[in-house]
Protein backbone atom coordinates (compact mmCIF):
# COMPACT_ATOMS: atom_id res chain seq x y z
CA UNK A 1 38.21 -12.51 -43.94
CA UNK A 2 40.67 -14.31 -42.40
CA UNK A 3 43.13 -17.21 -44.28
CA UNK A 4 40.90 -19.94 -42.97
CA UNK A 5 38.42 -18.58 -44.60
CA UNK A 6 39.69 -18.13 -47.70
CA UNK A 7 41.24 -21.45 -47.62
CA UNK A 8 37.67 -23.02 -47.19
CA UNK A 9 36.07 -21.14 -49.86
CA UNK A 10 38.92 -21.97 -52.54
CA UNK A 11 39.11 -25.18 -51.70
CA UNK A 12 35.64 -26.67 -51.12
CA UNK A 13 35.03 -25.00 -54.62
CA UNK A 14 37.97 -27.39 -56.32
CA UNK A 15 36.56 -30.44 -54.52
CA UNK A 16 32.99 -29.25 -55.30
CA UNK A 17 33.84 -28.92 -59.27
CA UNK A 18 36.26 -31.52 -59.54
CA UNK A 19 33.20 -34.03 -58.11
CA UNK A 20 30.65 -33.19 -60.31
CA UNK A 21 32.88 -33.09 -63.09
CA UNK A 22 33.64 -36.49 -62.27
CA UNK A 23 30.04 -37.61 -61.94
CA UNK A 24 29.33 -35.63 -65.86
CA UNK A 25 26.90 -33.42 -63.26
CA UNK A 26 28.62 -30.13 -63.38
CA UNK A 27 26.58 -28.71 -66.78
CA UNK A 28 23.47 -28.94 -64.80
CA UNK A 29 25.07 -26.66 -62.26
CA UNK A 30 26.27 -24.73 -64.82
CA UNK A 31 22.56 -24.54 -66.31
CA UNK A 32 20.63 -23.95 -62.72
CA UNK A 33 23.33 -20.84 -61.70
CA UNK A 34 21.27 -18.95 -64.99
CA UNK A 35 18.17 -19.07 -62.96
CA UNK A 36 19.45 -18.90 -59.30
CA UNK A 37 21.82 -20.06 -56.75
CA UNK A 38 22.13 -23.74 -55.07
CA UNK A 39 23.51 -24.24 -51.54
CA UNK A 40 25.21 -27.93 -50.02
CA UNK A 41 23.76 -28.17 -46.72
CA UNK A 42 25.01 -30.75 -43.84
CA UNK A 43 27.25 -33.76 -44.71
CA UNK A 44 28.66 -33.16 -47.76
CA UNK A 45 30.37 -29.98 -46.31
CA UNK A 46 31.13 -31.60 -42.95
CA UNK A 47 32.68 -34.42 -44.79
CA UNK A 48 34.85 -32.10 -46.63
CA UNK A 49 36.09 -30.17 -43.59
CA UNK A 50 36.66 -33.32 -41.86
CA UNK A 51 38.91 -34.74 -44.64
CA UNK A 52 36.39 -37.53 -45.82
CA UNK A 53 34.65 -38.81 -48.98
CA UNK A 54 31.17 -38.18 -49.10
CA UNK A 55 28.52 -40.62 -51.03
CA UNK A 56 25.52 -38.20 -51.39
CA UNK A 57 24.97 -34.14 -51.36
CA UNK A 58 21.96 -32.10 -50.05
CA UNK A 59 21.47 -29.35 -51.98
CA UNK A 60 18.57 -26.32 -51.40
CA UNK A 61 17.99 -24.20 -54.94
CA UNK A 62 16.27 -21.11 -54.65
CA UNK A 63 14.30 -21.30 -57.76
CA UNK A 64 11.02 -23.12 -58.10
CA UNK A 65 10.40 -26.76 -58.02
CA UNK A 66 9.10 -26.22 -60.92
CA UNK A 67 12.06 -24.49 -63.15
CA UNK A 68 14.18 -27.38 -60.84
CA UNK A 69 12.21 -30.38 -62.60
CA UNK A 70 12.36 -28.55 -66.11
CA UNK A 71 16.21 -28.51 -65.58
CA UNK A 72 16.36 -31.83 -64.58
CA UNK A 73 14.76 -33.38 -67.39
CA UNK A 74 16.77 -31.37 -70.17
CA UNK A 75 19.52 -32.61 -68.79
CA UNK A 76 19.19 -36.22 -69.17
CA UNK A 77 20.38 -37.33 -65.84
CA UNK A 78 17.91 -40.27 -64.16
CA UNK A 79 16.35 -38.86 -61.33
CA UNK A 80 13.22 -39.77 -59.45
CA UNK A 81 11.01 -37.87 -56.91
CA UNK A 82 10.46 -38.59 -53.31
CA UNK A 83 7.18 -38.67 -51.15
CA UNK A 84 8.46 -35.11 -49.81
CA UNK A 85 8.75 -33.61 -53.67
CA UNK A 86 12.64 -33.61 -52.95
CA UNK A 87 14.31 -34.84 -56.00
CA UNK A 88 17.22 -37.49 -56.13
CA UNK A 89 20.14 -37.91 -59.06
CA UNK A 90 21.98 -41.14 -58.66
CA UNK A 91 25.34 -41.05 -60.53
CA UNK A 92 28.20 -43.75 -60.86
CA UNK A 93 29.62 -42.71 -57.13
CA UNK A 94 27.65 -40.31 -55.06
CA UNK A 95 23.75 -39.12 -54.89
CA UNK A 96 22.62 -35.67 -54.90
CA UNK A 97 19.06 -34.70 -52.94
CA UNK A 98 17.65 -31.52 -54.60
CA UNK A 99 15.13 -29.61 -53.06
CA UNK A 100 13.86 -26.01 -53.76
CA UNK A 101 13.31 -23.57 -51.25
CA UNK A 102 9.54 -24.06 -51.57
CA UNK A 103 9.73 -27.26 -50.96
CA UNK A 104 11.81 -27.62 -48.21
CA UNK A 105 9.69 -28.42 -44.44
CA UNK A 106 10.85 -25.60 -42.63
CA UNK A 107 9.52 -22.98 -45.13
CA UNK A 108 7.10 -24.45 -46.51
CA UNK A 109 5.19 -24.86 -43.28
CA UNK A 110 6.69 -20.94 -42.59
CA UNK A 111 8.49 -22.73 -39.33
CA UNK A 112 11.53 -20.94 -40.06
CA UNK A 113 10.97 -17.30 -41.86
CA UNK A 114 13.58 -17.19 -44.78
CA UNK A 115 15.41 -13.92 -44.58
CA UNK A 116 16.42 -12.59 -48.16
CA UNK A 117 19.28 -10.69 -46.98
CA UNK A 118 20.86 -13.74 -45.33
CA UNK A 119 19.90 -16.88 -46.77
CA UNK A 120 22.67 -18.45 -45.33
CA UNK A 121 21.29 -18.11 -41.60
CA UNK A 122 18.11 -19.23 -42.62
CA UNK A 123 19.28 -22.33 -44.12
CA UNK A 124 21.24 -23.23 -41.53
CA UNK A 125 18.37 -22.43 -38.74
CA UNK A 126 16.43 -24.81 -40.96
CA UNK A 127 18.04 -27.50 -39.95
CA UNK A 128 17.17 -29.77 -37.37
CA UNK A 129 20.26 -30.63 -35.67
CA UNK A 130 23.52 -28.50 -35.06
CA UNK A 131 25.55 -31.37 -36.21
CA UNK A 132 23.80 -30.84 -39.79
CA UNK A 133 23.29 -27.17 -39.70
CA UNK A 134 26.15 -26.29 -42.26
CA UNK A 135 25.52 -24.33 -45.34
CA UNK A 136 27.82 -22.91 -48.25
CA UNK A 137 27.11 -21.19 -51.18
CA UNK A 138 27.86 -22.62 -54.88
CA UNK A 139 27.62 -19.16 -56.44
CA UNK A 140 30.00 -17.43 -54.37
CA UNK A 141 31.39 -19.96 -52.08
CA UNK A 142 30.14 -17.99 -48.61
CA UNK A 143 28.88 -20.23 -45.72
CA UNK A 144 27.76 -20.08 -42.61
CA UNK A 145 29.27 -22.93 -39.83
CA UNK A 146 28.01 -20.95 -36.68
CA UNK A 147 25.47 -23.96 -35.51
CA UNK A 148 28.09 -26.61 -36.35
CA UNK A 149 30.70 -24.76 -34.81
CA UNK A 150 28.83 -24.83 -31.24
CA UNK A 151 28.37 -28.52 -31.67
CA UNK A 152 32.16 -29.38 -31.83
CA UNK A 153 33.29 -26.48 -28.98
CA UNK A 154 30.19 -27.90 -26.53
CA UNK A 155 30.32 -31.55 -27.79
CA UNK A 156 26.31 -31.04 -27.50
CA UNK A 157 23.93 -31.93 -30.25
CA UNK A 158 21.40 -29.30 -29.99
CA UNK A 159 18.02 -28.99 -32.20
CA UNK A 160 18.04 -25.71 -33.32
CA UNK A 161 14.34 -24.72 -33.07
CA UNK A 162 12.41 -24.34 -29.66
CA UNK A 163 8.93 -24.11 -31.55
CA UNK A 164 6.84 -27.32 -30.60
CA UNK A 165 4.73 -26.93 -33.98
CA UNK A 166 8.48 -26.82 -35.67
CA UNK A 167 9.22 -30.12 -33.87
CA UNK A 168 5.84 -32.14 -34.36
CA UNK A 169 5.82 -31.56 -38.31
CA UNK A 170 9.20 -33.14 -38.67
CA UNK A 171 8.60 -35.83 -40.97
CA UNK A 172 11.81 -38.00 -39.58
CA UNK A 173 10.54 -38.75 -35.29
CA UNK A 174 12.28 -42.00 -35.50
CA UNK A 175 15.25 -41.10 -37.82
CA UNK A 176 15.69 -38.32 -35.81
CA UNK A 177 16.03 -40.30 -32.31
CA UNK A 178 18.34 -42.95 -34.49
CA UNK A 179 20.33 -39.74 -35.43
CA UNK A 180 20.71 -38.44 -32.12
CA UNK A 181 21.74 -42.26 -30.67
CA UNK A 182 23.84 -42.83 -33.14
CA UNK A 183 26.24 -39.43 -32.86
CA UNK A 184 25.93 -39.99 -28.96
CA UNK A 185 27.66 -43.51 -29.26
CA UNK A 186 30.55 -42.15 -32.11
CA UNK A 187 31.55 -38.23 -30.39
CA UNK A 188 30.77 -38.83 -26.57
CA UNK A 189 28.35 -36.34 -26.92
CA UNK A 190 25.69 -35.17 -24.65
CA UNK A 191 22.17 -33.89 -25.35
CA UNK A 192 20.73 -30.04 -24.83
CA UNK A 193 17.58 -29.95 -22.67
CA UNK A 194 15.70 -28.92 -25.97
CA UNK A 195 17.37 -32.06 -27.53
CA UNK A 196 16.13 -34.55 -24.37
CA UNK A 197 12.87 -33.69 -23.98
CA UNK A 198 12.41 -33.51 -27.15
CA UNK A 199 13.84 -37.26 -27.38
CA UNK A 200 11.75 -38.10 -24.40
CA UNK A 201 8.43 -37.05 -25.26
CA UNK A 202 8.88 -38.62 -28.70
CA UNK A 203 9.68 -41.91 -26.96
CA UNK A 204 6.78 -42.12 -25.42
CA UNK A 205 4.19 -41.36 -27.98
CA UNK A 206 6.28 -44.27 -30.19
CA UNK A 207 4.99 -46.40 -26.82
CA UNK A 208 1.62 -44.99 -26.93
CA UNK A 209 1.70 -46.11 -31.11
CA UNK A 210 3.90 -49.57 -30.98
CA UNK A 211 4.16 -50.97 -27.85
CA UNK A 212 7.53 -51.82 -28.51
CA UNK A 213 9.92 -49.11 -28.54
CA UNK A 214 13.41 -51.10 -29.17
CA UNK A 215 11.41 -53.04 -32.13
CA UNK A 216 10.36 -50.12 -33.48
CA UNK A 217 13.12 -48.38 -33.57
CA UNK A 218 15.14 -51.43 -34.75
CA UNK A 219 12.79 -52.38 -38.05
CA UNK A 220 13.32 -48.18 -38.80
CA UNK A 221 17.04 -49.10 -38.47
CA UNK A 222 16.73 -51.28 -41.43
CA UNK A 223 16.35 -47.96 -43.74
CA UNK A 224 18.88 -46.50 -42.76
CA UNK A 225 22.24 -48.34 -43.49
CA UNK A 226 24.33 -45.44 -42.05
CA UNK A 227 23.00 -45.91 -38.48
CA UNK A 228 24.48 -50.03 -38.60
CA UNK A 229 26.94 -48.74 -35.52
CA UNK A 230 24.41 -48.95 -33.21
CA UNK A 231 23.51 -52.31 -32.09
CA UNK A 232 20.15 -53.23 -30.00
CA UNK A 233 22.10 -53.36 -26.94
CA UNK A 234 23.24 -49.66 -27.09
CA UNK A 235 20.25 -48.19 -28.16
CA UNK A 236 18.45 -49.95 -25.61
CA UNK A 237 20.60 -48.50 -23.01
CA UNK A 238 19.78 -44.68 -24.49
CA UNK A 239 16.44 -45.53 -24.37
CA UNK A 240 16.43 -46.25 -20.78
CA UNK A 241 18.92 -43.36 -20.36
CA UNK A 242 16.14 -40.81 -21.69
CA UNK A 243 13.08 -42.49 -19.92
CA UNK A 244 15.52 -42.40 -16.54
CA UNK A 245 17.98 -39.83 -16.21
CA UNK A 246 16.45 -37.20 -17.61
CA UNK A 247 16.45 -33.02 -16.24
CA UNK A 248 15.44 -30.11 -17.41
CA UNK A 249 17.61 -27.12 -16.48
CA UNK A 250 16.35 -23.56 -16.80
CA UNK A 251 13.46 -24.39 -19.69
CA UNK A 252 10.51 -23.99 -20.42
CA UNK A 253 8.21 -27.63 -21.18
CA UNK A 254 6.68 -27.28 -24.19
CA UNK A 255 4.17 -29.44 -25.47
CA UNK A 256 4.76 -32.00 -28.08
């Protein structure tokens, strides 16, 4: 372990405490590290490596949803459950989305095998995007920022499964193309081939669905406040950018 490393770990676990402390959240923790072990995954993480405040936390526990909703409502903190089962705790300055293992997409559908011995990998493969596919662990502070990592060096955003079934059951399609506009426009990025034809092919069945691509896209805009840097004119342009410019170099077309 190398001083970076042990400059992350001590130090994401002050700003980790001294959050939820702030927020009166921390005696849940304390409460849900009896049963098992919780893991921030994505922004939250990022935010803290990059030096920025964060407003909300995705965290994956690895005990049942079950023993998760009993904990929740012993400790008196409002929460309330979301179409996917994931649960959300608003406090006075930052939400946290709780999900358990068996809950989450990935593993639920068995898209992404969770490995015992290194839950850290599977998390992280979990993930759709590179960009997002950071994971640390609240127990003993290891993490795992090998996806992410490949995203800064190749300033590519890449989606980390090949599997067209893993692909199709995303719940997100048109989040997901937002997502992968929106860091295009704010790093200079470019997209994998896995990431473009999978942006492509999603495209058009929104055509096949709506009509209206640009419309579409723009009314699921409206949900998500975070995406506001992208105006019609831009995402119009990346629109035409996928439907025009697009190659495939040295893959395999899978069906989506």
């Amino acid at each position: 372990m190398n001083l970076e490393e042990q400059n992350i770990k001590r130090t994401f676990q002050s700003h980790f405490r001294q959050r939820m402390d702030e927020e009166k959240i921390m005696p849940f923790f304390y409460e849900l590290f009896i049963l098992g072990t919780a893991y921030v995954v994505g922004g939250f993480f990022r935010d803290f490596l990059n030096g920025k405040t964060s407003r909300d936390i995705d965290i994956i526990v690895d005990i049942t949803n079950s023993q998760l909703t009993e904990l929740i409502k012993k400790s008196s903190l409002p929460f309330s459950v979301n179409r996917q089962g994931g649960i959300k705790l608003k406090s006075r300055k930052i939400e946290l989305d709780i999900w358990s293992i068996e809950n989450n997409w990935a593993f639920q559908n068995n898209l992404v095998k969770l490995n015992e011995d290194d839950k850290l990998n599977s998390i992280a493969k979990g993930c759709f995007y590179n960009y997002d596919a950071l994971v640390i662990n609240l127990h003993n502070y290891s993490y795992n920022l090998r996806y992410y990592k490949d995203f800064v060096k190749n300033k590519q955003l890449n989606i980390l499964q090949e599997n067209s079934i893993y692909k199709n059951l995303n719940p997100s399609v048109e989040a997901n193309i937002l997502r992968a506009f929106f860091l295009k426009n704010k790093f200079q990025i470019t997209f994998s081939d896995n990431t473009s034809y999978y942006l492509k092919k999603k495209l058009g069945h929104i055509q096949d669905r709506h009509s209206d691509v640009l419309q579409r896209l723009i009314d699921i805009q409206k949900k998500y406040p975070k995406y506001n840097g992208l105006n019609q004119e831009q995402i119009e342009s990346y629109i035409n950018d996928i439907k025009t410019n697009f190659y495939i170099n040295n893959q395999k077309q899978l069906d989506l």
